[in-house]
Protein backbone atom coordinates (compact mmCIF):
# COMPACT_ATOMS: atom_id res chain seq x y z
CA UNK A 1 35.79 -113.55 94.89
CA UNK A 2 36.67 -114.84 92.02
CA UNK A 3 35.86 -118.56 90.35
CA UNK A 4 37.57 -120.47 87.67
CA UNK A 5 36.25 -122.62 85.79
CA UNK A 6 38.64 -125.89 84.80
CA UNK A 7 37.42 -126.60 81.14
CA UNK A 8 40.24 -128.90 80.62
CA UNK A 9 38.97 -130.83 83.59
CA UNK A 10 35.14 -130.82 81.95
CA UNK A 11 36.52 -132.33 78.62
CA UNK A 12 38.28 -134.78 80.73
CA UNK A 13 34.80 -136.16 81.65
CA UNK A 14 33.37 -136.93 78.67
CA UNK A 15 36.74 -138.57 77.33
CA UNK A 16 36.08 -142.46 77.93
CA UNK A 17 32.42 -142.87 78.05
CA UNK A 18 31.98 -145.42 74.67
CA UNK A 19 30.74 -148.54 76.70
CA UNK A 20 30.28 -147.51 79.92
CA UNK A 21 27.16 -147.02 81.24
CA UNK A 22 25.83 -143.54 81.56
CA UNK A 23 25.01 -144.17 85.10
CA UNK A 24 28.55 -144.43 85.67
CA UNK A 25 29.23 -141.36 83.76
CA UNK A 26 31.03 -138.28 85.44
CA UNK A 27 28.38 -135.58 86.34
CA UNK A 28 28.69 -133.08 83.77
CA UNK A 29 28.17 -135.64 80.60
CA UNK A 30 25.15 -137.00 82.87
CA UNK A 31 23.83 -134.27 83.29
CA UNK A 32 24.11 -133.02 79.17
CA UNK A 33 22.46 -136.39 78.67
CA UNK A 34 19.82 -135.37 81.20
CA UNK A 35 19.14 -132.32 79.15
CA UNK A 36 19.22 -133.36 75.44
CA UNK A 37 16.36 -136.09 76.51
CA UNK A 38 14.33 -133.69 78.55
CA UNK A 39 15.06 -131.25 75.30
CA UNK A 40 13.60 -134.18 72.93
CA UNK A 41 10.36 -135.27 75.44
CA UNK A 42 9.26 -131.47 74.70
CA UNK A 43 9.78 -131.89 71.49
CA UNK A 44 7.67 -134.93 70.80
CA UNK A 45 5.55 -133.12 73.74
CA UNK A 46 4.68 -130.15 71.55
CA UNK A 47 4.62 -131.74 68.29
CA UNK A 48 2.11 -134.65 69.27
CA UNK A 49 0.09 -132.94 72.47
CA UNK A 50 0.92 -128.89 72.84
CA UNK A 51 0.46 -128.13 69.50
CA UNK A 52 -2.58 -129.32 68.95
CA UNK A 53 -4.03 -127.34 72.25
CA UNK A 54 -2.00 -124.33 70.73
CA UNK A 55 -4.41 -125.08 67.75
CA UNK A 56 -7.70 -124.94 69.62
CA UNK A 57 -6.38 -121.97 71.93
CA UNK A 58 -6.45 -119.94 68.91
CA UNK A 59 -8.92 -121.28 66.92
CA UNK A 60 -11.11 -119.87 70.30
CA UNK A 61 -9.75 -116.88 70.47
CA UNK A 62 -10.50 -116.27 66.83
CA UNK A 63 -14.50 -117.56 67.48
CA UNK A 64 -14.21 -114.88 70.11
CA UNK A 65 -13.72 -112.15 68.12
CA UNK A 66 -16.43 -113.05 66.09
CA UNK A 67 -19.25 -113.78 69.05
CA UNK A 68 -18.31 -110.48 70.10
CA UNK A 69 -18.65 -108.77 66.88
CA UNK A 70 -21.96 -110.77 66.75
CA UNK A 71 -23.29 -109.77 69.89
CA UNK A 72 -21.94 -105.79 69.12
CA UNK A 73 -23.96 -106.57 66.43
CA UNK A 74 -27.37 -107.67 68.11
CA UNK A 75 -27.30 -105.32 70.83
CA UNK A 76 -27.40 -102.69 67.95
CA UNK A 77 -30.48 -104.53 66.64
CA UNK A 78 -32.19 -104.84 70.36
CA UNK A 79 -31.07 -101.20 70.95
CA UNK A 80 -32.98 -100.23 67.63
CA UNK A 81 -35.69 -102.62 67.98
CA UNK A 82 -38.95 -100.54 69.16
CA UNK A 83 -37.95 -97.84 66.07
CA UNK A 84 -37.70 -101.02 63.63
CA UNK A 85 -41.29 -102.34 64.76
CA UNK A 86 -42.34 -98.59 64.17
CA UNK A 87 -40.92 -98.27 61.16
CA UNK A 88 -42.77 -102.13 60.26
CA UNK A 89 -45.73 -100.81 61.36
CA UNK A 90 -45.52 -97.66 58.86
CA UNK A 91 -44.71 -100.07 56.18
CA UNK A 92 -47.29 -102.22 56.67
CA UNK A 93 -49.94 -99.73 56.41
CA UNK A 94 -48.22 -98.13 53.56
CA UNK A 95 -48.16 -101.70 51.63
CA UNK A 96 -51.64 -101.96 52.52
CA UNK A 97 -52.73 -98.38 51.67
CA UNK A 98 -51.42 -99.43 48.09
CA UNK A 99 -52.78 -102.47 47.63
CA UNK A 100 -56.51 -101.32 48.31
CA UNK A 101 -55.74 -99.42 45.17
CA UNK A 102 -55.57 -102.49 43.55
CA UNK A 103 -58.79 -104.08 42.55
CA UNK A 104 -59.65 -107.92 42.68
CA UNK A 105 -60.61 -110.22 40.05
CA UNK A 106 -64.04 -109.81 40.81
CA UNK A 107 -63.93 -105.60 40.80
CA UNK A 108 -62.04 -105.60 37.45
CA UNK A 109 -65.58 -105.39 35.71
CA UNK A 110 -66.71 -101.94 37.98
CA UNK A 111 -63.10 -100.51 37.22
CA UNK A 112 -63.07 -100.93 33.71
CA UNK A 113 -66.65 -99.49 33.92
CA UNK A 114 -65.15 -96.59 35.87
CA UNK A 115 -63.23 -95.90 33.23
CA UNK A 116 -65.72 -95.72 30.44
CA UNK A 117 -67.86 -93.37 32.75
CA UNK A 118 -65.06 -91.44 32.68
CA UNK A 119 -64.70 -90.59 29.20
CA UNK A 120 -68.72 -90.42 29.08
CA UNK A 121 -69.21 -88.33 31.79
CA UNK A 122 -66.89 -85.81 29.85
CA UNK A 123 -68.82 -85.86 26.45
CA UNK A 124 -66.32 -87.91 24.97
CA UNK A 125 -67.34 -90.50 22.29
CA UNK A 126 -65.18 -93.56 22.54
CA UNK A 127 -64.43 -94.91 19.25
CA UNK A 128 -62.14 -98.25 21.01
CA UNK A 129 -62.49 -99.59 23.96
CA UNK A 130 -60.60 -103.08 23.49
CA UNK A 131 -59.41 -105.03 26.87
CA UNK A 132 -56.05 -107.05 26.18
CA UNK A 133 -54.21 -109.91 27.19
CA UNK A 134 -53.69 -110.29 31.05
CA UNK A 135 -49.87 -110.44 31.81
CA UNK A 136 -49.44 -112.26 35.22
CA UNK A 137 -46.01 -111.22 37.37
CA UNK A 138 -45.27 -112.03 40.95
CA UNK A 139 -47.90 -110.91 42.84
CA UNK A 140 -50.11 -108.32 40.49
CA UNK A 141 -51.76 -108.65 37.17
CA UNK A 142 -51.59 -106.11 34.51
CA UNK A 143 -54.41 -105.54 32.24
CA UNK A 144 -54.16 -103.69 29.13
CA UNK A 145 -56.77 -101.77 27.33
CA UNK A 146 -56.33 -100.01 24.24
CA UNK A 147 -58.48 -97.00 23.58
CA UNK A 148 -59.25 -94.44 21.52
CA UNK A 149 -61.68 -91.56 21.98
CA UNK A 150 -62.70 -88.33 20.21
CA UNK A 151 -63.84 -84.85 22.09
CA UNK A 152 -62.78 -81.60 22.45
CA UNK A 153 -59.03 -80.45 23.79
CA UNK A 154 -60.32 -79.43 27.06
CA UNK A 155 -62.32 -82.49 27.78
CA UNK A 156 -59.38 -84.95 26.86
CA UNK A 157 -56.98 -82.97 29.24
CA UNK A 158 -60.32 -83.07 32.07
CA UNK A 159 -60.56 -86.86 30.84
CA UNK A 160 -56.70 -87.76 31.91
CA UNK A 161 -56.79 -85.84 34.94
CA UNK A 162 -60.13 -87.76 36.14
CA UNK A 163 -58.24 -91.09 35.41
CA UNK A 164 -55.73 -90.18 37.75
CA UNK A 165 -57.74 -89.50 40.56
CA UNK A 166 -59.80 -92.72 40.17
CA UNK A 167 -59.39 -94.48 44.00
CA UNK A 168 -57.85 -97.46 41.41
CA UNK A 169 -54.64 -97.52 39.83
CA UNK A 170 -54.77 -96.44 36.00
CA UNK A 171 -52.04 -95.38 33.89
CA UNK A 172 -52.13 -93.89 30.38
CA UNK A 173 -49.24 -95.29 28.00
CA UNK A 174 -48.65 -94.65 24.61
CA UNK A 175 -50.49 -91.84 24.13
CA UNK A 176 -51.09 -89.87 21.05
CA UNK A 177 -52.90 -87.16 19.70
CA UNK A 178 -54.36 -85.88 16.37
CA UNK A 179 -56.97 -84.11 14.26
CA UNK A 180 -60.18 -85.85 14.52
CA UNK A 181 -60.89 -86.72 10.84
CA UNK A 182 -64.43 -87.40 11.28
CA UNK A 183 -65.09 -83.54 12.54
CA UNK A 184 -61.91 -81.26 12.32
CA UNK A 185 -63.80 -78.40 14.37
CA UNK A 186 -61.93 -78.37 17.32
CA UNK A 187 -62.43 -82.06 17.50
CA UNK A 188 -59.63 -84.38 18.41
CA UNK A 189 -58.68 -87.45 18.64
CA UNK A 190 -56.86 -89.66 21.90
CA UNK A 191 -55.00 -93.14 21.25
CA UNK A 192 -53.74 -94.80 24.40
CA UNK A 193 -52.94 -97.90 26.20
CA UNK A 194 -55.10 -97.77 29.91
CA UNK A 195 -53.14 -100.21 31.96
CA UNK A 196 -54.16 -101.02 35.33
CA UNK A 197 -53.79 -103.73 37.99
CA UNK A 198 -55.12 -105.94 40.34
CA UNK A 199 -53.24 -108.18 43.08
CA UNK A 200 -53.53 -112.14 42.71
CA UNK A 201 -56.03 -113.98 44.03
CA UNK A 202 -54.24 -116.73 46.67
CA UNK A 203 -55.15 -119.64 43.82
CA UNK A 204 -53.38 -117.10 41.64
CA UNK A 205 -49.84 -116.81 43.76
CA UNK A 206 -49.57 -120.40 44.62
CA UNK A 207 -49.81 -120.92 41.23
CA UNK A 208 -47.09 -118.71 40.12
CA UNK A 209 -44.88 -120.06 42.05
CA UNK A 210 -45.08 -123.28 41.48
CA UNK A 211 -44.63 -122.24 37.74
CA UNK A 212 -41.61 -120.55 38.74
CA UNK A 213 -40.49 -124.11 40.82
CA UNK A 214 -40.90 -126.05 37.55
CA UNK A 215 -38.73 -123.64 35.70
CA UNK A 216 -36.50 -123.81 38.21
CA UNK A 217 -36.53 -127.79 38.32
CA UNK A 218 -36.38 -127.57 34.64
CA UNK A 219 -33.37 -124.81 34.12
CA UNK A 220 -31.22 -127.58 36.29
CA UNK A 221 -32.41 -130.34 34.65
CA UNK A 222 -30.97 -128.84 31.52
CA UNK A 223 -28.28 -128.17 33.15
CA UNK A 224 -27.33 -131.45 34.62
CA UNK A 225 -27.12 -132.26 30.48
């Protein structure tokens, strides 16, 4: 079956239409009129209402994807979690273990006497034994202590090693050796700088860091100018 389609006829119906009213239109231009307004109502429709909702649809779906990567995230964490508070554990003690190498303010006197019994106790004479200045840093002080000694090769090798093994921390910097010139039979003589440490006293942290607060406060203020 075949249908054909009068477009002659169709033109016909629009021909006319300037004043009438488009109720009283023929159907076709009605229904064109019909069609261009419902075309313009989704217009405005998407432009004031859906597009807004479009918006938020994919701003969600965005937040999504990152609350999932988030929780991926976490359940890693919670999956790992009794091997992290093993691992805390280990590194606790180990922070710990180190800082019962470090004396207090009140044991500096019985380290620094260690130290002296040291070089004594290996028939060393000490020729300086001169404490320094106390350098404070973030949560340890550092004392210096220039020294110089005089004994026999052997002993100032024996004296070194017995620093190391004192339970405190003590380091030898700077250290030099050379020909005793009071006694050049097999005498010689050691120049270093003993450093060692001790961890802040509470007074002593709160104090640095409210040093470090008024830099701080000052560094902007200088800023600011």
């Amino acid at each position: 079956m075949a249908f054909n389609i009068d477009l002659g006829g169709i033109g016909d119906q629009f021909r006319g239409l300037q004043g009438r009213h488009p109720g009283l239109w023929p159907a076709v231009p009605r229904m064109t009129l019909l069609a261009a307004i419902f075309a313009v109502l989704l217009g405005l429709s998407y432009l004031l209402y859906w597009q807004g909702l479009f918006e938020e649809l994919q701003a969600g779906e965005a937040k999504e994807v990152q609350l999932k990567n988030q929780f991926r995230e976490k359940m890693k964490m919670a999956v790992n979690l009794e091997v992290l508070r093993e691992q805390k554990v280990l590194v606790t003690k180990y922070v710990s273990g180190l800082e019962k190498q470090l004396p207090s303010k009140a044991e500096m006197d019985a380290l620094l006497s260690d130290i002296n019994q040291a070089g004594v106790g290996r028939s060393l004479q000490f020729e300086l034994f001169k404490p320094g200045q106390v350098v404070i840093r973030d949560y340890y002080a550092e004392l210096p202590i220039n020294i110089r000694l005089s004994g026999k090769y052997h002993d100032l090798a024996a004296f070194t090693s017995d620093i190391s093994n004192l339970s405190r921390i003590v380091t030898l910097n700077d250290l030099s050796i050379a020909t005793s010139a009071r006694d050049a039979n097999d005498m010689l003589t050691l120049e270093a700088v003993a450093k060692t440490y001790r961890y802040l006293d509470p007074e002593e942290v709160a104090e640095q860091r409210r040093l470090k607060e008024s830099q701080k406060a000052q560094a902007k203020k200088g800023g600011a100018k």
